[in-house]
Every structure is written in structure tokens, then in C-alpha cells.
ModelCIF file with pLDDT and N, C-alpha, C, O atoms, coordinates in Angstrom:
data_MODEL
#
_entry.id   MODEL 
#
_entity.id                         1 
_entity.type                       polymer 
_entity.pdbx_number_of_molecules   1 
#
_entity_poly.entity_id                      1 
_entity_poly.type                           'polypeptide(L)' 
_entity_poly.nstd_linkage                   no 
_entity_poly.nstd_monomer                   no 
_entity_poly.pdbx_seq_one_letter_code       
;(UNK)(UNK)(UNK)(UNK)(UNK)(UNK)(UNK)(UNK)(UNK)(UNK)(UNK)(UNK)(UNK)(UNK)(UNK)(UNK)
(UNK)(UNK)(UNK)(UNK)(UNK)(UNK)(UNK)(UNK)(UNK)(UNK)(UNK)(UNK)(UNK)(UNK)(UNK)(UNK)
(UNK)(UNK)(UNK)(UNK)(UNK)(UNK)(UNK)(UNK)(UNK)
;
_entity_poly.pdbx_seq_one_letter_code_can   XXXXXXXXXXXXXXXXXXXXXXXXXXXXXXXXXXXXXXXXX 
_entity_poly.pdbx_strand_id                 A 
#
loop_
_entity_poly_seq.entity_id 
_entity_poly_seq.num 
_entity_poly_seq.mon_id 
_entity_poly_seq.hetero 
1 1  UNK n 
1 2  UNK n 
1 3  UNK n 
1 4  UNK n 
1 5  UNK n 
1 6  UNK n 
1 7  UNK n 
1 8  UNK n 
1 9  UNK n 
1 10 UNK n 
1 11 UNK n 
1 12 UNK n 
1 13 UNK n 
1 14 UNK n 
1 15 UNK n 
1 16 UNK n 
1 17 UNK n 
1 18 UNK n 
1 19 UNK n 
1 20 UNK n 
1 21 UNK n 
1 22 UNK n 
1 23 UNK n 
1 24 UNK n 
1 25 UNK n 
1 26 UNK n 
1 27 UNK n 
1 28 UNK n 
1 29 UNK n 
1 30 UNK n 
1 31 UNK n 
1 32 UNK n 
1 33 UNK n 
1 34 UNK n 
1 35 UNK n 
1 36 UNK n 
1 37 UNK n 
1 38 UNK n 
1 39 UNK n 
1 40 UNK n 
1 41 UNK n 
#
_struct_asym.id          A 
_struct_asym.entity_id   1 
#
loop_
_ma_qa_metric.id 
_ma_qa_metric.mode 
_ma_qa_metric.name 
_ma_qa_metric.software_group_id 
_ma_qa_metric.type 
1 global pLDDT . pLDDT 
2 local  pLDDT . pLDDT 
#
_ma_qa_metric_global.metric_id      1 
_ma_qa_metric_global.metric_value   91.02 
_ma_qa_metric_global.model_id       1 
_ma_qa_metric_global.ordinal_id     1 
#
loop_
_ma_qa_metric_local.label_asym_id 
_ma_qa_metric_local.label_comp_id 
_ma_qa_metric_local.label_seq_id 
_ma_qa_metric_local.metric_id 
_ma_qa_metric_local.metric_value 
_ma_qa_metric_local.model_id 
_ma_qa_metric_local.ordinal_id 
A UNK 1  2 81.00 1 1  
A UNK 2  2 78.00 1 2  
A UNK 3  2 81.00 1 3  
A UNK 4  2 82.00 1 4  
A UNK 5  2 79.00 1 5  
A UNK 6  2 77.00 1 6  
A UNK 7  2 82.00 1 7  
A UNK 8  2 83.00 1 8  
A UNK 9  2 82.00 1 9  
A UNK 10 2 82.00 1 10 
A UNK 11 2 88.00 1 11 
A UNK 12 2 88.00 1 12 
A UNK 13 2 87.00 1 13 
A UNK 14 2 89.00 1 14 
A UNK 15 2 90.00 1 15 
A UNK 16 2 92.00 1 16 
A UNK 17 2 92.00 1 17 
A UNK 18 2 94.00 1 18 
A UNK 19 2 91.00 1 19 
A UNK 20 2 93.00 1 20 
A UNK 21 2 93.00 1 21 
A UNK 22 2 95.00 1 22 
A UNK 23 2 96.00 1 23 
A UNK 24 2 96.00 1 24 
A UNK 25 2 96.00 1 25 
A UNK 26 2 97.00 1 26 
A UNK 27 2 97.00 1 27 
A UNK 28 2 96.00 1 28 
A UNK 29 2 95.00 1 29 
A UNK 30 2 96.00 1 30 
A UNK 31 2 96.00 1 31 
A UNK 32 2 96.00 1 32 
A UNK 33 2 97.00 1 33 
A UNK 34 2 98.00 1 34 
A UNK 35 2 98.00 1 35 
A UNK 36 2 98.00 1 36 
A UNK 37 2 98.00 1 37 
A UNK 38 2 97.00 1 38 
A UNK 39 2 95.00 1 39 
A UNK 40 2 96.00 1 40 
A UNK 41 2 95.00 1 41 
#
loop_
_atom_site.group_PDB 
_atom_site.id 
_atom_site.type_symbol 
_atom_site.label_atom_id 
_atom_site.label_alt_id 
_atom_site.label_comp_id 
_atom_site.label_asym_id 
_atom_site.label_entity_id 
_atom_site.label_seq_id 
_atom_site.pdbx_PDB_ins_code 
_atom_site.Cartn_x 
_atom_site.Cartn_y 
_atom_site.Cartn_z 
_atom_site.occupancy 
_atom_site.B_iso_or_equiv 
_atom_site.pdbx_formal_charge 
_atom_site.auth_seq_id 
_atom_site.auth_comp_id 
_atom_site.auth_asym_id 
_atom_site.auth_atom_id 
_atom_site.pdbx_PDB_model_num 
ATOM 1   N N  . UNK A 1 1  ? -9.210  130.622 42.256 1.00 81.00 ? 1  UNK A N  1 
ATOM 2   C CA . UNK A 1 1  ? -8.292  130.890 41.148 1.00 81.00 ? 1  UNK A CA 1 
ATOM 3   C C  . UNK A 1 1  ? -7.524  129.614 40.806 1.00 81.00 ? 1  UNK A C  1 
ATOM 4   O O  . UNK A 1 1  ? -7.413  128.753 41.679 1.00 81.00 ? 1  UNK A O  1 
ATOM 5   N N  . UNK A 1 2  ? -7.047  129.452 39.734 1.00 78.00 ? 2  UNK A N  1 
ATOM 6   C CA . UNK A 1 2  ? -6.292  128.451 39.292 1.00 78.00 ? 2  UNK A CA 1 
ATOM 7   C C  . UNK A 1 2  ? -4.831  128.214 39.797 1.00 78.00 ? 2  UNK A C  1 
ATOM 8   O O  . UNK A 1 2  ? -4.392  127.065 39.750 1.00 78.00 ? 2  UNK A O  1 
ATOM 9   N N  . UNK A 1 3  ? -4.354  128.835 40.092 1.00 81.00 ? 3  UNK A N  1 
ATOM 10  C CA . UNK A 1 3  ? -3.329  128.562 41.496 1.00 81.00 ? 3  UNK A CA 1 
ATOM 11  C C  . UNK A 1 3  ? -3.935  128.279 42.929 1.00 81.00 ? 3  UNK A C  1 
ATOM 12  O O  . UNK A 1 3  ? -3.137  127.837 43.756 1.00 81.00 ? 3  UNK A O  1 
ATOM 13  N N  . UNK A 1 4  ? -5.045  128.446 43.270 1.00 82.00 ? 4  UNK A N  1 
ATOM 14  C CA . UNK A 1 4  ? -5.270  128.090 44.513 1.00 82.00 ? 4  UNK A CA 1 
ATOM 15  C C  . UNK A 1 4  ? -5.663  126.835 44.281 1.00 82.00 ? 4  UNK A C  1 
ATOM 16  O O  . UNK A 1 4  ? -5.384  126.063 45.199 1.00 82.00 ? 4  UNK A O  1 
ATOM 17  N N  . UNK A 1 5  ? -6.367  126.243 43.111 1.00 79.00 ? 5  UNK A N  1 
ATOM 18  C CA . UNK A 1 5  ? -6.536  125.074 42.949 1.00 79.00 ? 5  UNK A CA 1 
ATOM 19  C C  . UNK A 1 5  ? -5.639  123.956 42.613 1.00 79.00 ? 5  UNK A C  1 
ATOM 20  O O  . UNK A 1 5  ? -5.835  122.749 42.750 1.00 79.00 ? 5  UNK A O  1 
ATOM 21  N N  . UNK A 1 6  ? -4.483  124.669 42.086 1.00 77.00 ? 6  UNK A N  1 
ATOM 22  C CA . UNK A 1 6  ? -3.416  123.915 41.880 1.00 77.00 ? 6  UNK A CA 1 
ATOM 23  C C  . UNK A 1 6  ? -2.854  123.508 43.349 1.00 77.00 ? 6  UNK A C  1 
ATOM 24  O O  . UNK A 1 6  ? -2.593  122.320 43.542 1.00 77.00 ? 6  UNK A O  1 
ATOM 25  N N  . UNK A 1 7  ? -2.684  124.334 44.258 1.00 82.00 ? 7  UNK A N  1 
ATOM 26  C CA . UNK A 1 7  ? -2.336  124.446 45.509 1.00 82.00 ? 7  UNK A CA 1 
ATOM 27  C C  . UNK A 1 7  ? -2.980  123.573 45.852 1.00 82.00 ? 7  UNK A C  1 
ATOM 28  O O  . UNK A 1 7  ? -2.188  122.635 45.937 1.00 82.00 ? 7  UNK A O  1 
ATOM 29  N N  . UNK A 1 8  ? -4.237  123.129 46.204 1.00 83.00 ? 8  UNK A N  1 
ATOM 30  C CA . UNK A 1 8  ? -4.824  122.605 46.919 1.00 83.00 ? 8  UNK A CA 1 
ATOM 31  C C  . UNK A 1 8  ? -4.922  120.969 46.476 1.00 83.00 ? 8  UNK A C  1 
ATOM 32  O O  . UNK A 1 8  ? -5.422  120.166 47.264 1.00 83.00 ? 8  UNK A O  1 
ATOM 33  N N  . UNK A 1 9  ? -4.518  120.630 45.440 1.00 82.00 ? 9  UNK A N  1 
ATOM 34  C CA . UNK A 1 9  ? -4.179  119.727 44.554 1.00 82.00 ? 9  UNK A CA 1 
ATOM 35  C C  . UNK A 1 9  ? -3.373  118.959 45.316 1.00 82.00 ? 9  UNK A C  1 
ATOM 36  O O  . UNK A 1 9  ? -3.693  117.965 45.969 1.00 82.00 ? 9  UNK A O  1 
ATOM 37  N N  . UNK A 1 10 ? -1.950  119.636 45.164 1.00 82.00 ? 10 UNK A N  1 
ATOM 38  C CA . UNK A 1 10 ? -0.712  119.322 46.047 1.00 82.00 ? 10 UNK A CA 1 
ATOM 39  C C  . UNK A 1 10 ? -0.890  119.086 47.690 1.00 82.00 ? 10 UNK A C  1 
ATOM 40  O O  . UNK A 1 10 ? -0.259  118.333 48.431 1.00 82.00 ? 10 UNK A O  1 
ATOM 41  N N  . UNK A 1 11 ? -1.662  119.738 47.899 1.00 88.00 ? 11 UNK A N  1 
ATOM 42  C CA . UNK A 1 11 ? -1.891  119.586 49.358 1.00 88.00 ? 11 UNK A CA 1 
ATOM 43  C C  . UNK A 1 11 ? -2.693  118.307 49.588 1.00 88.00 ? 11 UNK A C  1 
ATOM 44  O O  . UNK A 1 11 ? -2.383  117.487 50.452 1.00 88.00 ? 11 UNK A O  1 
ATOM 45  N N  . UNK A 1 12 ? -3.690  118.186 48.810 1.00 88.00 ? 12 UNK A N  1 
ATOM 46  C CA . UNK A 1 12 ? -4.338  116.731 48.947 1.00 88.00 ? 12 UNK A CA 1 
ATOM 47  C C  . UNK A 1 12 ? -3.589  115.434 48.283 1.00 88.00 ? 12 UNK A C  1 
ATOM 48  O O  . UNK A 1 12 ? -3.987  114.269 48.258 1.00 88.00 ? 12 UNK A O  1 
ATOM 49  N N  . UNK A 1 13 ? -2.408  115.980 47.764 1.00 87.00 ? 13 UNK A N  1 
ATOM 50  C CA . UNK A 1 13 ? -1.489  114.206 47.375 1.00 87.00 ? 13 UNK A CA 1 
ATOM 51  C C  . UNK A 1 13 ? -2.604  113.325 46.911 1.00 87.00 ? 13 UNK A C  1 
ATOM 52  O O  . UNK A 1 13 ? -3.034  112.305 47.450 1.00 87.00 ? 13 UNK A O  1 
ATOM 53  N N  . UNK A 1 14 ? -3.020  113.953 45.729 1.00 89.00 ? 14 UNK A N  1 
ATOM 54  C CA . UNK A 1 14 ? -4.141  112.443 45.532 1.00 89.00 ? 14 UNK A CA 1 
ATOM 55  C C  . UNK A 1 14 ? -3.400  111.994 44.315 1.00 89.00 ? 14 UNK A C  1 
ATOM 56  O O  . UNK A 1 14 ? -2.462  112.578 43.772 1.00 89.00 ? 14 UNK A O  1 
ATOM 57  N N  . UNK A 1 15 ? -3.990  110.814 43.954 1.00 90.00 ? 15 UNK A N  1 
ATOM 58  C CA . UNK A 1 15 ? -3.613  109.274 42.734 1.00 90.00 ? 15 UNK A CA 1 
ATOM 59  C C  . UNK A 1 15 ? -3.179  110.529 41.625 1.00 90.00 ? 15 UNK A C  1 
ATOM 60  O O  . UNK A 1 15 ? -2.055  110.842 41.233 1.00 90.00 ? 15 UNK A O  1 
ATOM 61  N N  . UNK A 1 16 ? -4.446  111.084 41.301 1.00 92.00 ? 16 UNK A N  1 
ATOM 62  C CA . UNK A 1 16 ? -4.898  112.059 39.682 1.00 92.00 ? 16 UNK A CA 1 
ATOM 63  C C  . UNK A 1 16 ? -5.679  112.850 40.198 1.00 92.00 ? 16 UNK A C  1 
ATOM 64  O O  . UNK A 1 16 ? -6.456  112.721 41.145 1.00 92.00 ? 16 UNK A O  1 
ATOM 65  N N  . UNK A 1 17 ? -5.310  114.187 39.143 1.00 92.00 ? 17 UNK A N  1 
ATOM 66  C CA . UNK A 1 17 ? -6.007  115.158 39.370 1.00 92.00 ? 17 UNK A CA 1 
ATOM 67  C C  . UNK A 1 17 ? -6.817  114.976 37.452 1.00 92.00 ? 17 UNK A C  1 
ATOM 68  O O  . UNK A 1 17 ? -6.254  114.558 36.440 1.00 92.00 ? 17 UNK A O  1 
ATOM 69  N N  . UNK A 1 18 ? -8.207  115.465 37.617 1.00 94.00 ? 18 UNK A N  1 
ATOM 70  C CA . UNK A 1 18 ? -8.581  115.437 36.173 1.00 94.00 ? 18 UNK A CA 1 
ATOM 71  C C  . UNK A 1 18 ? -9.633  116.997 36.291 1.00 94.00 ? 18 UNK A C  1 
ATOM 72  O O  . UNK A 1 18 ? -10.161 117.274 37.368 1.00 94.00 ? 18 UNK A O  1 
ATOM 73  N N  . UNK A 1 19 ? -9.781  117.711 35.313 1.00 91.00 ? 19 UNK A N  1 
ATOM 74  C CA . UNK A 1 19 ? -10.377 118.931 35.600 1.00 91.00 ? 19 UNK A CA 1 
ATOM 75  C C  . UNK A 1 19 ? -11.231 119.078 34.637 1.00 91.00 ? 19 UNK A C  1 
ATOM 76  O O  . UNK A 1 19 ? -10.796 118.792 33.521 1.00 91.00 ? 19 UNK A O  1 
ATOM 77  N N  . UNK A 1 20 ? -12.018 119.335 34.686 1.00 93.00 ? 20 UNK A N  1 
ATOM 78  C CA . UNK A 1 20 ? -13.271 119.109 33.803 1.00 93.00 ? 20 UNK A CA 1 
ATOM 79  C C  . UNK A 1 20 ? -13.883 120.922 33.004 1.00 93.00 ? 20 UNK A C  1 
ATOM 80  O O  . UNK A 1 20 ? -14.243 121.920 33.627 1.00 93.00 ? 20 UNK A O  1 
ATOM 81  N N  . UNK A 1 21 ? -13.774 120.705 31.371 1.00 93.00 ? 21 UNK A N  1 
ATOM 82  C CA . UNK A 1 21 ? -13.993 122.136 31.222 1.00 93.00 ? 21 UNK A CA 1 
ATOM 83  C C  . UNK A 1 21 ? -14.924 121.947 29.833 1.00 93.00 ? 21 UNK A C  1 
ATOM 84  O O  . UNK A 1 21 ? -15.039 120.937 29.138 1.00 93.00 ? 21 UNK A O  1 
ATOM 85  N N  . UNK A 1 22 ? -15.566 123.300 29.665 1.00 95.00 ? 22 UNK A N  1 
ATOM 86  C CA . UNK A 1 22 ? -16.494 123.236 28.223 1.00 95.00 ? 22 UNK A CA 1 
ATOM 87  C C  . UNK A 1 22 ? -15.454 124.108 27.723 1.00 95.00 ? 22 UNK A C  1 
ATOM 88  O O  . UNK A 1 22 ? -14.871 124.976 28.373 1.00 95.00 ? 22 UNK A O  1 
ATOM 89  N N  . UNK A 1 23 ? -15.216 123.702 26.129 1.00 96.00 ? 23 UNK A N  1 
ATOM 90  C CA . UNK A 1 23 ? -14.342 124.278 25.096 1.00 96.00 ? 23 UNK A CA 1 
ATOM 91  C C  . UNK A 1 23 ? -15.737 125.407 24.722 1.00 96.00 ? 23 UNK A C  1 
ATOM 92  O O  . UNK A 1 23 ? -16.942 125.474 24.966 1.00 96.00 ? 23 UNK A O  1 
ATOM 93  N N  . UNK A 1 24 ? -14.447 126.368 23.817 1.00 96.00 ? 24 UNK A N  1 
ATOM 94  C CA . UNK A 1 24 ? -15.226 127.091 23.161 1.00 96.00 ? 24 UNK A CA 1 
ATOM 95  C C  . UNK A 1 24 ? -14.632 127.637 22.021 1.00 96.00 ? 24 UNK A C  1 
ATOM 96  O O  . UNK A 1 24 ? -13.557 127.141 21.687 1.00 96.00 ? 24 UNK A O  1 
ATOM 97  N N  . UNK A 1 25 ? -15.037 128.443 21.426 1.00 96.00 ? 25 UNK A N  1 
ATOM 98  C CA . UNK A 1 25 ? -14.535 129.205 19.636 1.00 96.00 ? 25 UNK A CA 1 
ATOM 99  C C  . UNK A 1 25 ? -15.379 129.782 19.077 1.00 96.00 ? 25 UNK A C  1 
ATOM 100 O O  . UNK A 1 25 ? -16.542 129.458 18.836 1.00 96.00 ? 25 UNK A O  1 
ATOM 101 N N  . UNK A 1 26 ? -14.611 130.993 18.764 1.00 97.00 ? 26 UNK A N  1 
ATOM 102 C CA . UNK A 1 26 ? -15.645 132.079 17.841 1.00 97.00 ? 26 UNK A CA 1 
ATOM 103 C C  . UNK A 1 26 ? -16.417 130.781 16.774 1.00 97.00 ? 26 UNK A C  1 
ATOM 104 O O  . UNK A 1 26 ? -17.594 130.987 16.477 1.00 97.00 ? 26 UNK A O  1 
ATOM 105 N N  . UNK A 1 27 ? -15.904 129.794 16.357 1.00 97.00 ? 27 UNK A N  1 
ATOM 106 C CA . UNK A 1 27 ? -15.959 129.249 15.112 1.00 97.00 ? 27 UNK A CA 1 
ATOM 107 C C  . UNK A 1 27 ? -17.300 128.598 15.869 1.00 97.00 ? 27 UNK A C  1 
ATOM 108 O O  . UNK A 1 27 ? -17.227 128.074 16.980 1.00 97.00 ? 27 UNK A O  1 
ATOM 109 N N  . UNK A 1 28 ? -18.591 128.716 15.064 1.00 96.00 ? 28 UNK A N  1 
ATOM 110 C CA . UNK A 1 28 ? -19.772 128.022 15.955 1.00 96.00 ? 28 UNK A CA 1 
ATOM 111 C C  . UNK A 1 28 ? -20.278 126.596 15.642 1.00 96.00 ? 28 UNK A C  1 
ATOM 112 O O  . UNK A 1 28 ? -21.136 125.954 16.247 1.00 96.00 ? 28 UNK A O  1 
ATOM 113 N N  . UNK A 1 29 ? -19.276 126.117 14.146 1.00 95.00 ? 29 UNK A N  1 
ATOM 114 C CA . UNK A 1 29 ? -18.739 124.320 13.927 1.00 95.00 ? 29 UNK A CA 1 
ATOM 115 C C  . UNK A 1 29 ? -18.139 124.373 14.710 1.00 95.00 ? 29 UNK A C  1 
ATOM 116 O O  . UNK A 1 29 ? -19.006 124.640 15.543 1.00 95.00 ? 29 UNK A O  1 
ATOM 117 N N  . UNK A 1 30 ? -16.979 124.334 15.424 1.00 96.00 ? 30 UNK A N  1 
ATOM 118 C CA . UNK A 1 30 ? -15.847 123.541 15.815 1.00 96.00 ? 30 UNK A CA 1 
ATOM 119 C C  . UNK A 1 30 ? -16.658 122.549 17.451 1.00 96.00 ? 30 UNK A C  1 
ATOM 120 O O  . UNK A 1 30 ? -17.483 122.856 18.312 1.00 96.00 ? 30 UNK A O  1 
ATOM 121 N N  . UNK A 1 31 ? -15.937 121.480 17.186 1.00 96.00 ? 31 UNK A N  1 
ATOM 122 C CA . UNK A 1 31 ? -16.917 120.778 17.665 1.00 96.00 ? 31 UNK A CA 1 
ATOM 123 C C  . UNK A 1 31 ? -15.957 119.610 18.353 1.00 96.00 ? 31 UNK A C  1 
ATOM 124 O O  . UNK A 1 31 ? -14.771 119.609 18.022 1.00 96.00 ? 31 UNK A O  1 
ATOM 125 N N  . UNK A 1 32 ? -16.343 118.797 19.127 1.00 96.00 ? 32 UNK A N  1 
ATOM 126 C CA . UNK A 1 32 ? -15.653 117.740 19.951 1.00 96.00 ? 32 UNK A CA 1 
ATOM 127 C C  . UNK A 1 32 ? -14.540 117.782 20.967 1.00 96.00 ? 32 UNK A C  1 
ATOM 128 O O  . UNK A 1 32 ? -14.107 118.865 21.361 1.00 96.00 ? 32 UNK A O  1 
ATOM 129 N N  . UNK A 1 33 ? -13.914 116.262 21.541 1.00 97.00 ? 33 UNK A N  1 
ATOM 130 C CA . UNK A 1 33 ? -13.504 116.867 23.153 1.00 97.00 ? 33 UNK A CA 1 
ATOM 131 C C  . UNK A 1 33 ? -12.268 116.420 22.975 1.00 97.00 ? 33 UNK A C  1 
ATOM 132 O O  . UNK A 1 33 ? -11.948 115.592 22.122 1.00 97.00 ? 33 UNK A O  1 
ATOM 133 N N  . UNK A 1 34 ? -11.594 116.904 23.700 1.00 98.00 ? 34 UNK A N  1 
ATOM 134 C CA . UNK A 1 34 ? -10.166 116.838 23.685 1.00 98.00 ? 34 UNK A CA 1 
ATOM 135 C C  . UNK A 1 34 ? -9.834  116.900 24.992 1.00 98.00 ? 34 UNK A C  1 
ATOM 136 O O  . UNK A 1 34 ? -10.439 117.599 25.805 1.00 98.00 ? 34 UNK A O  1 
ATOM 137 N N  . UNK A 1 35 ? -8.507  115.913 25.354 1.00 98.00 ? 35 UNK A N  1 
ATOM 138 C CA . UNK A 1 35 ? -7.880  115.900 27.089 1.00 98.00 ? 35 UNK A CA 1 
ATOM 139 C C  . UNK A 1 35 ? -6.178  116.486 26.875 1.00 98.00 ? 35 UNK A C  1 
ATOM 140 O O  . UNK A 1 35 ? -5.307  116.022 26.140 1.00 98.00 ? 35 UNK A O  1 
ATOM 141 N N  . UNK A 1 36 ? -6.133  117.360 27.574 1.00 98.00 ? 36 UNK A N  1 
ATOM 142 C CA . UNK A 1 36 ? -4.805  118.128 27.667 1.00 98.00 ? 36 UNK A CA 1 
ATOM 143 C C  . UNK A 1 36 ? -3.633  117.475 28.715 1.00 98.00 ? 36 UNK A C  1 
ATOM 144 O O  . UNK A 1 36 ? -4.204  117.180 29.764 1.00 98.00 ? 36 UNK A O  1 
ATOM 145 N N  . UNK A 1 37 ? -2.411  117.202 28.767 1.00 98.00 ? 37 UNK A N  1 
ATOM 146 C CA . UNK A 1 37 ? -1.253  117.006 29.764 1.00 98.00 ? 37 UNK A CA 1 
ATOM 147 C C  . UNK A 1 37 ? -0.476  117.929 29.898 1.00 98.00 ? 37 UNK A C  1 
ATOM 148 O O  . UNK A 1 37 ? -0.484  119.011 29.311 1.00 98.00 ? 37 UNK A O  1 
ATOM 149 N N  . UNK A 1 38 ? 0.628   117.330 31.116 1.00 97.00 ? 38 UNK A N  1 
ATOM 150 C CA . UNK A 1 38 ? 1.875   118.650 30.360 1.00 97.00 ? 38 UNK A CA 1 
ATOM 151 C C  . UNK A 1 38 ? 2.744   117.627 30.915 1.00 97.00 ? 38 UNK A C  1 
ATOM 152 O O  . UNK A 1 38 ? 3.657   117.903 30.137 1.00 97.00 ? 38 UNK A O  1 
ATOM 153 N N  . UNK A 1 39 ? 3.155   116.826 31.497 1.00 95.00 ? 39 UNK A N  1 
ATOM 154 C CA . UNK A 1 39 ? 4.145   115.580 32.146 1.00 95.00 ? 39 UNK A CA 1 
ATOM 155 C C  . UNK A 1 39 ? 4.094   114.500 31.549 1.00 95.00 ? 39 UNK A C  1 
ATOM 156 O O  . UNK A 1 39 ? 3.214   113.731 31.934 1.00 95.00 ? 39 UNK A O  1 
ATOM 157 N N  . UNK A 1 40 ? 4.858   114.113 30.583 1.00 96.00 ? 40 UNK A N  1 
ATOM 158 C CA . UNK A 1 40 ? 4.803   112.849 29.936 1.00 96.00 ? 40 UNK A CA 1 
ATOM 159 C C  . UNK A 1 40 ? 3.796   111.899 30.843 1.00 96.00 ? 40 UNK A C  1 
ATOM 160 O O  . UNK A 1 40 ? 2.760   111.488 30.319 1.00 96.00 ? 40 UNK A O  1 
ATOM 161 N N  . UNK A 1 41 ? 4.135   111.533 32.303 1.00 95.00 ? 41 UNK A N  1 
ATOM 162 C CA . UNK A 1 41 ? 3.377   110.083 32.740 1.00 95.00 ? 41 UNK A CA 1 
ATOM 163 C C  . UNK A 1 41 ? 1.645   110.346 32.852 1.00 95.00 ? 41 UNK A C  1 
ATOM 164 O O  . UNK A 1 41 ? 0.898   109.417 33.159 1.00 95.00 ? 41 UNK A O  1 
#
């Protein structure tokens, strides 16, 4: 689950965490990749 992975995140103190996902949308154009944050640094 996505809290256990978050958990386990923290527990390993690493540099970066980066998480890798396929987008999706009813819309069957919508198209290209995008990288999400939530902490300014």
C-alpha cells in the first residue's frame, strides 16, 4: 500500500525517492509525461 511504501521510504533515509507511474484518462488523446512534488526542495 502506499503508506507502507511511504514508510519504508523513511526508514531507508535515502538521497531521493522517485516513483515511477503510467498516467491515464477516459480521454484516449491525452497524451505525455509529467513529474509531480509536494515540498518546494
Amino acid at each position: 500500500e502506499i503508506e507502507e511504501r511511504r514508510l519504508n521510504t523513511i526508514k531507508n533515509n535515502p538521497d531521493m525517492l522517485v516513483s515511477i507511474h503510467l498516467d491515464s484518462s477516459s480521454n484516449q488523446s491525452a497524451k505525455g509525461c509529467s513529474v509531480y512534488y509536494y515540498k518546494n526542495y
